[in-house]
C-alpha atoms as a PDB file:
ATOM      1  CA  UNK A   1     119.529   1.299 225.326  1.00  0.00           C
ATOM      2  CA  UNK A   2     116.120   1.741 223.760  1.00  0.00           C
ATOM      3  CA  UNK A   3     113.514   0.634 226.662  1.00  0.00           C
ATOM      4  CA  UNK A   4     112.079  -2.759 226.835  1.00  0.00           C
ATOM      5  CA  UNK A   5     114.939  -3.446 224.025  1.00  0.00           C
ATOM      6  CA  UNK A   6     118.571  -5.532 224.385  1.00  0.00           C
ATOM      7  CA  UNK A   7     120.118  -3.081 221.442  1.00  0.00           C
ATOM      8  CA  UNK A   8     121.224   0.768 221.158  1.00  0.00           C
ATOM      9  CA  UNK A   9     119.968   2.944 219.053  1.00  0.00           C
ATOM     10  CA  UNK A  10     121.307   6.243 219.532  1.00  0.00           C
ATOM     11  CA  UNK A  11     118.485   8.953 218.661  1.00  0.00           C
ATOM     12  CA  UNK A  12     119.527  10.641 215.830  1.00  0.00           C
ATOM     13  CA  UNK A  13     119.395   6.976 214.009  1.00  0.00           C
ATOM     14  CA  UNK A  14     116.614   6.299 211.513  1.00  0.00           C
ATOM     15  CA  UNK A  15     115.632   2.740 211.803  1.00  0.00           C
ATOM     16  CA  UNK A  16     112.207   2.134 209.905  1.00  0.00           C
ATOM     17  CA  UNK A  17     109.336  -0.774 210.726  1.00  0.00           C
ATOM     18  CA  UNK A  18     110.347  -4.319 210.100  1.00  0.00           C
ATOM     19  CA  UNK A  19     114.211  -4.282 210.891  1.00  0.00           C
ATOM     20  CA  UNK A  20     115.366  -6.895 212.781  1.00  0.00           C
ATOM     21  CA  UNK A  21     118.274  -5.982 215.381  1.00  0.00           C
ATOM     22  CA  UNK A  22     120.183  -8.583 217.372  1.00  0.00           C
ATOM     23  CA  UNK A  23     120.744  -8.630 220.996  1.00  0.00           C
ATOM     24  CA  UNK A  24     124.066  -6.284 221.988  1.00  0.00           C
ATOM     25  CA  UNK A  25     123.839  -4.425 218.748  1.00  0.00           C
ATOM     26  CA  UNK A  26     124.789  -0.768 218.557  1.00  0.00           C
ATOM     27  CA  UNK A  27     123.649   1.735 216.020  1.00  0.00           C
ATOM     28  CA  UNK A  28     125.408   5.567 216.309  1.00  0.00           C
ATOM     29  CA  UNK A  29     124.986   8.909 215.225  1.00  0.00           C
ATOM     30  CA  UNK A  30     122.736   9.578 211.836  1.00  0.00           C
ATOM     31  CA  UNK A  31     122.390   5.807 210.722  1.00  0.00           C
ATOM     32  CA  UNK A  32     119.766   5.084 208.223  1.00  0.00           C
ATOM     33  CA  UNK A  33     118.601   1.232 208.224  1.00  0.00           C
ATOM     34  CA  UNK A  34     115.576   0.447 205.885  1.00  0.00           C
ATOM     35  CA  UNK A  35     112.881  -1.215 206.022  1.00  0.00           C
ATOM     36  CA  UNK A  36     113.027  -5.427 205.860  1.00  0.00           C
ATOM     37  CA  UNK A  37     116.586  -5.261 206.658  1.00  0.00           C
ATOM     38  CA  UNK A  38     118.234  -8.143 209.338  1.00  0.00           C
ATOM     39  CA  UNK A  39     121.156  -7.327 211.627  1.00  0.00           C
ATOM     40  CA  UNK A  40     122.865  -9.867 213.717  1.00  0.00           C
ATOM     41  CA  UNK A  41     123.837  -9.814 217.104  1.00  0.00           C
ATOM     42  CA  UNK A  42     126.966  -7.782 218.733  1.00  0.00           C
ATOM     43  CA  UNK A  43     127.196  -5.197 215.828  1.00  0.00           C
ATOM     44  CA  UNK A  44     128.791  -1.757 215.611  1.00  0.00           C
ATOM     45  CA  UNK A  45     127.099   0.407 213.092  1.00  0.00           C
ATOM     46  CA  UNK A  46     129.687   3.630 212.969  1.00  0.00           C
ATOM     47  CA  UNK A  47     128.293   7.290 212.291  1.00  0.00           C
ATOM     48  CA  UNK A  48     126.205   7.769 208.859  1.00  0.00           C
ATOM     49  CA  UNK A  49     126.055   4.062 207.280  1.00  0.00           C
ATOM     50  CA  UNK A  50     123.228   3.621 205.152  1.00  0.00           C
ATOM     51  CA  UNK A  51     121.512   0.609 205.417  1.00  0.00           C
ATOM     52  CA  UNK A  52     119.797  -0.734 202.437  1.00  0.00           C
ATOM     53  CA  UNK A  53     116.186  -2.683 202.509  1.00  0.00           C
ATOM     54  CA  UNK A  54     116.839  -6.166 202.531  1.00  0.00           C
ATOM     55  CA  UNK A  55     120.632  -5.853 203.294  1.00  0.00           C
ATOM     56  CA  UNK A  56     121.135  -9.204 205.705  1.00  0.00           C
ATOM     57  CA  UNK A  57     124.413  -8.433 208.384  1.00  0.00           C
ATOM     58  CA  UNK A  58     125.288 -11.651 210.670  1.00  0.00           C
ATOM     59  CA  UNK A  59     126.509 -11.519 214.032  1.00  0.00           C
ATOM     60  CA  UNK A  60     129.628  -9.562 215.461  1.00  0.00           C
ATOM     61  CA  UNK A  61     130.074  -7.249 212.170  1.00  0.00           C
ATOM     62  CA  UNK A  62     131.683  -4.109 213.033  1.00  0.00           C
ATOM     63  CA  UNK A  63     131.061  -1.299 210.014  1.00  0.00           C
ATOM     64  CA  UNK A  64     132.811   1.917 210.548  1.00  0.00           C
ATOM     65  CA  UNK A  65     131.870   5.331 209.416  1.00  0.00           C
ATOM     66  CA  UNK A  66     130.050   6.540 206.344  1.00  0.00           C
ATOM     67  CA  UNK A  67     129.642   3.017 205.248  1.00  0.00           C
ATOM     68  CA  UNK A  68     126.923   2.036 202.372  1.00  0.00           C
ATOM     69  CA  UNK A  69     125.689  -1.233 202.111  1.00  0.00           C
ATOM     70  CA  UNK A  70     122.584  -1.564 199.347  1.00  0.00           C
ATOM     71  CA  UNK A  71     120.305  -4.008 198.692  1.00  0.00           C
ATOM     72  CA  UNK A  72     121.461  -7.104 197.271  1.00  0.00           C
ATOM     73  CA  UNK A  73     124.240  -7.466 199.900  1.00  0.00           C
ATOM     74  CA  UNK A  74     125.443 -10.393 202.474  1.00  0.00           C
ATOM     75  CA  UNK A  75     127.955  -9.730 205.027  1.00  0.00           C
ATOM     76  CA  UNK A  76     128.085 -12.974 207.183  1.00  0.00           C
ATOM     77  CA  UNK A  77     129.469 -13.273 210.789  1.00  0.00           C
ATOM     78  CA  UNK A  78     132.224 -11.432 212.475  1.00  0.00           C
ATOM     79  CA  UNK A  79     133.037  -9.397 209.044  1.00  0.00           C
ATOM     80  CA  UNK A  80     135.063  -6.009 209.132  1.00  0.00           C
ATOM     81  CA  UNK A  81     133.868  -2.979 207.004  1.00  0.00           C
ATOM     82  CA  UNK A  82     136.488  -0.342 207.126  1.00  0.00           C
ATOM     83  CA  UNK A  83     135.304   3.588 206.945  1.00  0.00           C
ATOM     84  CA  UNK A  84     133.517   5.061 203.702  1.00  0.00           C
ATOM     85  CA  UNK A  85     133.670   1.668 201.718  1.00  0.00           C
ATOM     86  CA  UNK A  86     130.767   1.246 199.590  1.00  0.00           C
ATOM     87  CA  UNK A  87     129.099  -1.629 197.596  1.00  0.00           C
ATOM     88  CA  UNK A  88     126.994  -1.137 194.497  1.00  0.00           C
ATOM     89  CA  UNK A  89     124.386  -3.584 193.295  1.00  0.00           C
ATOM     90  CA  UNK A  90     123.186  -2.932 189.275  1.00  0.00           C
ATOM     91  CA  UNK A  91     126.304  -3.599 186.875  1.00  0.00           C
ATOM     92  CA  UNK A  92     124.655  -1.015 184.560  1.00  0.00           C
ATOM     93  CA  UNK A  93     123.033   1.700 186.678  1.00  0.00           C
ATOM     94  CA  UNK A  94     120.944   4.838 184.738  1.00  0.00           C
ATOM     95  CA  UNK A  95     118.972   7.236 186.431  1.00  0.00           C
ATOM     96  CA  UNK A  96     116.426   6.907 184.225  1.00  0.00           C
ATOM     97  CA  UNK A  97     116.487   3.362 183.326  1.00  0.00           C
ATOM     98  CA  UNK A  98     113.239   1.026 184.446  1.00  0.00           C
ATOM     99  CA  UNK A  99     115.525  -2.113 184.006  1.00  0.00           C
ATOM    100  CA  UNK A 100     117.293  -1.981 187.507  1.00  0.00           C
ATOM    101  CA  UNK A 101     118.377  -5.449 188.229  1.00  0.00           C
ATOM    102  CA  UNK A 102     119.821  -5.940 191.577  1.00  0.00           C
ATOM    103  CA  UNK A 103     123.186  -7.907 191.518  1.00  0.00           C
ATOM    104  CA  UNK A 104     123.988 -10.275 194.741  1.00  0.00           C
ATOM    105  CA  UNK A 105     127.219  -9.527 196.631  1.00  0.00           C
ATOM    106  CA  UNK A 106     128.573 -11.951 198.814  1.00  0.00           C
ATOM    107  CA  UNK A 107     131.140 -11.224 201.911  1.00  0.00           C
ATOM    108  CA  UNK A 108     131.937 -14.517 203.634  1.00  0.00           C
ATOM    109  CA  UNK A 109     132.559 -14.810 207.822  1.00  0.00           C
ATOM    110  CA  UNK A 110     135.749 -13.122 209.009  1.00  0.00           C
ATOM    111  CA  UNK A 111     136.673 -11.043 205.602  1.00  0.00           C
ATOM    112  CA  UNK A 112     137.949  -7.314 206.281  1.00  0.00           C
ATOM    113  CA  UNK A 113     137.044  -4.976 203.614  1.00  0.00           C
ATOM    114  CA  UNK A 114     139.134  -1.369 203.834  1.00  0.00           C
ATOM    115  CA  UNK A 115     138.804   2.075 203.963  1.00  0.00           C
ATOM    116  CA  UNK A 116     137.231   3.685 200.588  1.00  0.00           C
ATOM    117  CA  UNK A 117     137.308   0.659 198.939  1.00  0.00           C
ATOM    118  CA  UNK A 118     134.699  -0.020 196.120  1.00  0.00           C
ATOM    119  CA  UNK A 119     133.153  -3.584 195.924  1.00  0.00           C
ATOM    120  CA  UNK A 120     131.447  -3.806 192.325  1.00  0.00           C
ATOM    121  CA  UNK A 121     128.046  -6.291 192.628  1.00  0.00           C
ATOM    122  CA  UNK A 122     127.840  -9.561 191.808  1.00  0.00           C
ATOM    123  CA  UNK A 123     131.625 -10.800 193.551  1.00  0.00           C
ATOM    124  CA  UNK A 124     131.725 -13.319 196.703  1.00  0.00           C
ATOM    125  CA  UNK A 125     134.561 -12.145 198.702  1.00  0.00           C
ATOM    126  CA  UNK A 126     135.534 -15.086 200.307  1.00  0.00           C
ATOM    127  CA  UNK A 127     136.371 -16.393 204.692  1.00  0.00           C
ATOM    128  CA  UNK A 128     138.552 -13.955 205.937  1.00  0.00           C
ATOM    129  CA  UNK A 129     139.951 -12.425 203.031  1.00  0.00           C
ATOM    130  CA  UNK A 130     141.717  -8.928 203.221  1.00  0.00           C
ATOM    131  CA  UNK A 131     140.507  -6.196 200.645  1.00  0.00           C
ATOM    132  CA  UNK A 132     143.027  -3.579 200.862  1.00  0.00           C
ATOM    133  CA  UNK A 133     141.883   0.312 201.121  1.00  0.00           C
ATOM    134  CA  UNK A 134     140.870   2.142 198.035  1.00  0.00           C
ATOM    135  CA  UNK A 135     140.691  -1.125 196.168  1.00  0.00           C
ATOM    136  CA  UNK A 136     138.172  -1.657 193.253  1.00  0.00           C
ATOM    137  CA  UNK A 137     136.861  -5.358 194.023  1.00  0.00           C
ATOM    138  CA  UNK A 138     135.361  -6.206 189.959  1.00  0.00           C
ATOM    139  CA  UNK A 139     136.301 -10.335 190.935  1.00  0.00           C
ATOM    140  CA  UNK A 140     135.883 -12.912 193.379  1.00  0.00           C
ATOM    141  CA  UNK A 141     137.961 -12.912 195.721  1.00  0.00           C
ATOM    142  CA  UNK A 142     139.798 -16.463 197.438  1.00  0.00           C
ATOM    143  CA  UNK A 143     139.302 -17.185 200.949  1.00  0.00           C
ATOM    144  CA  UNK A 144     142.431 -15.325 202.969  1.00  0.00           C
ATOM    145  CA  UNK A 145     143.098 -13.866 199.691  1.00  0.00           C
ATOM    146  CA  UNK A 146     144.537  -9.860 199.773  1.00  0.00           C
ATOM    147  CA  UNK A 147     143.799  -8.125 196.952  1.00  0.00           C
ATOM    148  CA  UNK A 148     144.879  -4.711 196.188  1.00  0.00           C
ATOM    149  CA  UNK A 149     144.509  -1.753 193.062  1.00  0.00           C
ATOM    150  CA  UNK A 150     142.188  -0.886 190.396  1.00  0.00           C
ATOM    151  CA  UNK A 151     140.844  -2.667 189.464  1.00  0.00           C
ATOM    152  CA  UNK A 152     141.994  -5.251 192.667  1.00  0.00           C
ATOM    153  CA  UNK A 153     144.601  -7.921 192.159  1.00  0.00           C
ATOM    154  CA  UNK A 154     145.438 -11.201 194.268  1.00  0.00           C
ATOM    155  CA  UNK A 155     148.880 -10.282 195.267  1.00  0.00           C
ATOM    156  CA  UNK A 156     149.046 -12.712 198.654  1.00  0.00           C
ATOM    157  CA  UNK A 157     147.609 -14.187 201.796  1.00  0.00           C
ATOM    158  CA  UNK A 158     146.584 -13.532 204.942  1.00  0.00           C
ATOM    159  CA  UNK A 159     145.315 -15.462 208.556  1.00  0.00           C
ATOM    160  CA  UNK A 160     142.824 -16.015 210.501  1.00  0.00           C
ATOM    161  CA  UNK A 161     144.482 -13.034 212.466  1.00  0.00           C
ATOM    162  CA  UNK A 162     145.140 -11.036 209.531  1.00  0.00           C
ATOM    163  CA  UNK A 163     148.801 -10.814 209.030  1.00  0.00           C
ATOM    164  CA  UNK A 164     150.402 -11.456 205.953  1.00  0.00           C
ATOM    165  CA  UNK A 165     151.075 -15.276 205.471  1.00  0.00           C
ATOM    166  CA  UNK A 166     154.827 -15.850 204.131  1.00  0.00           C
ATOM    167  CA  UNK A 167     156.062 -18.909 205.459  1.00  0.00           C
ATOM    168  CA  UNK A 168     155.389 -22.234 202.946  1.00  0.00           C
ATOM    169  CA  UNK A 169     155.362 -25.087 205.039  1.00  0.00           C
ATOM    170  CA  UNK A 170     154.680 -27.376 202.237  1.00  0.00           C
ATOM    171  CA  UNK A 171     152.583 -27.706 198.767  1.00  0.00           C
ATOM    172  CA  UNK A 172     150.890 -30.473 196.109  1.00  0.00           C
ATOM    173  CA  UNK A 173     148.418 -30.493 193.207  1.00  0.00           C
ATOM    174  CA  UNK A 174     145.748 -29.508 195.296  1.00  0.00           C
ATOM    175  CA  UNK A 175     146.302 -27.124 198.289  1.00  0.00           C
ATOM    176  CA  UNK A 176     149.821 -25.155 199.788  1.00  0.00           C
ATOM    177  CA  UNK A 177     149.972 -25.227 203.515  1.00  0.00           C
ATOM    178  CA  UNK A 178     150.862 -21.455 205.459  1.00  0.00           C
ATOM    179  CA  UNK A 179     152.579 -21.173 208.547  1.00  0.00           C
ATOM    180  CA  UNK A 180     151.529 -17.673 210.234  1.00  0.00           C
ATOM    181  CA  UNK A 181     154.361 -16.181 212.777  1.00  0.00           C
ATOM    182  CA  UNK A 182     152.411 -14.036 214.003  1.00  0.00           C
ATOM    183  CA  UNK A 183     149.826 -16.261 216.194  1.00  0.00           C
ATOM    184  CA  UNK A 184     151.355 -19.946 214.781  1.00  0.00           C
ATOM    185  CA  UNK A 185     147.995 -20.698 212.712  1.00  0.00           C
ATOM    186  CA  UNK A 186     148.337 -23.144 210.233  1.00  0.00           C
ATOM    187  CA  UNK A 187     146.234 -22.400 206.625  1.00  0.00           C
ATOM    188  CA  UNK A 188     145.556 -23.961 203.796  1.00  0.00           C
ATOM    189  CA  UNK A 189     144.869 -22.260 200.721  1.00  0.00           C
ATOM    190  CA  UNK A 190     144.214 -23.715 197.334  1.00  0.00           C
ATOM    191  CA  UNK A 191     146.596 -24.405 194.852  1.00  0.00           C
ATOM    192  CA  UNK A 192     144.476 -22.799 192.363  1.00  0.00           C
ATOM    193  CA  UNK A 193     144.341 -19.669 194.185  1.00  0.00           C
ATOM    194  CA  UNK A 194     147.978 -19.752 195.200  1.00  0.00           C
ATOM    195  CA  UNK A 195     148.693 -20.486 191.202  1.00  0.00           C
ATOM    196  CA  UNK A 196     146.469 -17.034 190.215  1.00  0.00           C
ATOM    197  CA  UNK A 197     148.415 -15.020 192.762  1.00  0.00           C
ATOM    198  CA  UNK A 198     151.969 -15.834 191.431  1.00  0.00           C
ATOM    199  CA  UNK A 199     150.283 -14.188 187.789  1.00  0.00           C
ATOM    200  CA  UNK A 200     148.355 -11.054 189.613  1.00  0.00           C
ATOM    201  CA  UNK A 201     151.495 -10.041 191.048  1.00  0.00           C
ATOM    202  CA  UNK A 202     153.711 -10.512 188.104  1.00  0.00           C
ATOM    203  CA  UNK A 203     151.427  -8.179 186.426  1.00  0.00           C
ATOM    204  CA  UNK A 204     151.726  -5.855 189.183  1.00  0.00           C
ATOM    205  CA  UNK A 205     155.276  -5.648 189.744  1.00  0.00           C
END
């Protein structure tokens, strides 16, 4: 623990001036957190994340290894960052462009984002949705939707606990209603979600 503080830093970190660090957080091996940027309380920052200026991380986010998060990006509470994803945030990048306009990304409490997966700026990925590893994320994505491939399709849902959710317990115009087996949840996803799923995975399969 870093004296007089209620957070770990381990010493190899670089954390510049002005980042704020919630109580309980930890921050490991060869971390990089710039300046202006706000981290919530209870967080794991793995080995070698890059932290962009600005980036704003709620409360119990775990990010694994080799994780970079740029400026532009929201991850709200209790979201999941599997190892080596990365998020970009200019939709036409140039090294030697002076037109760099920084693109809002959006992850919403409780979504799990996997390992090497790519989240293109400017996409909301939505309450405890499941982005599945090595996916390229170019859309919004539902809340508890899974989305998969390159570029990333809806291809089903998942719970709060985030297994798979198979069991249709009912349906109408507006919302279908998910039994999960695996902790007896009940969700409710849209029926204008559940609609675009049944067409991502025909083009899939």
């Amino acid at each position: 623990m870093m004296k007089g503080k209620k957070y770990f830093i381990h010493p190899t970190a670089i954390v510049e001036e002005n980042v704020e660090i919630g109580e309980g957080t930890r921050i490991w091996h060869f971390v990089h957190i710039r300046s202006g940027a706000k981290i919530g309380k209870k967080c794991n920052i793995g080995k070698d994340v890059y932290i962009d200026t600005e980036v704003k991380i709620g409360d119990y986010v775990k990010i694994q290894n080799g994780v970079s998060i740029y400026k532009g990006v929201t991850l709200e509470d209790k979201v999941f960052i599997g190892p080596y994803a990365v998020f970009t945030n200019d939709l036409y990048p140039r090294a030697f462009s002076e037109e760099w306009e920084i693109v809002p990304t959006l992850v919403r409490e409780g979504a799990s984002i996997g390992a090497n997966a790519t989240i293109v700026c400017g996409v909301t990925i939505g309450k405890y949705a499941m982005v599945a590893a090595g996916a390229v994320v170019t859309k919004d994505v539902p809340n508890h939707g899974l989305v998969m491939g390159n570029p990333a399709r809806l291809v089903g849902f998942v719970c709060y606990c985030g297994h798979p959710l198979k069991e249709i317990t009912g349906m109408d115009d507006e919302v279908v209603y998910y039994y999960c087996k695996h902790c007896s949840s009940k969700v409710v996803i849209k029926r204008i979600d559940y609609n675009k799923m049944l067409r991502d995975s025909k083009r899939i399969s």
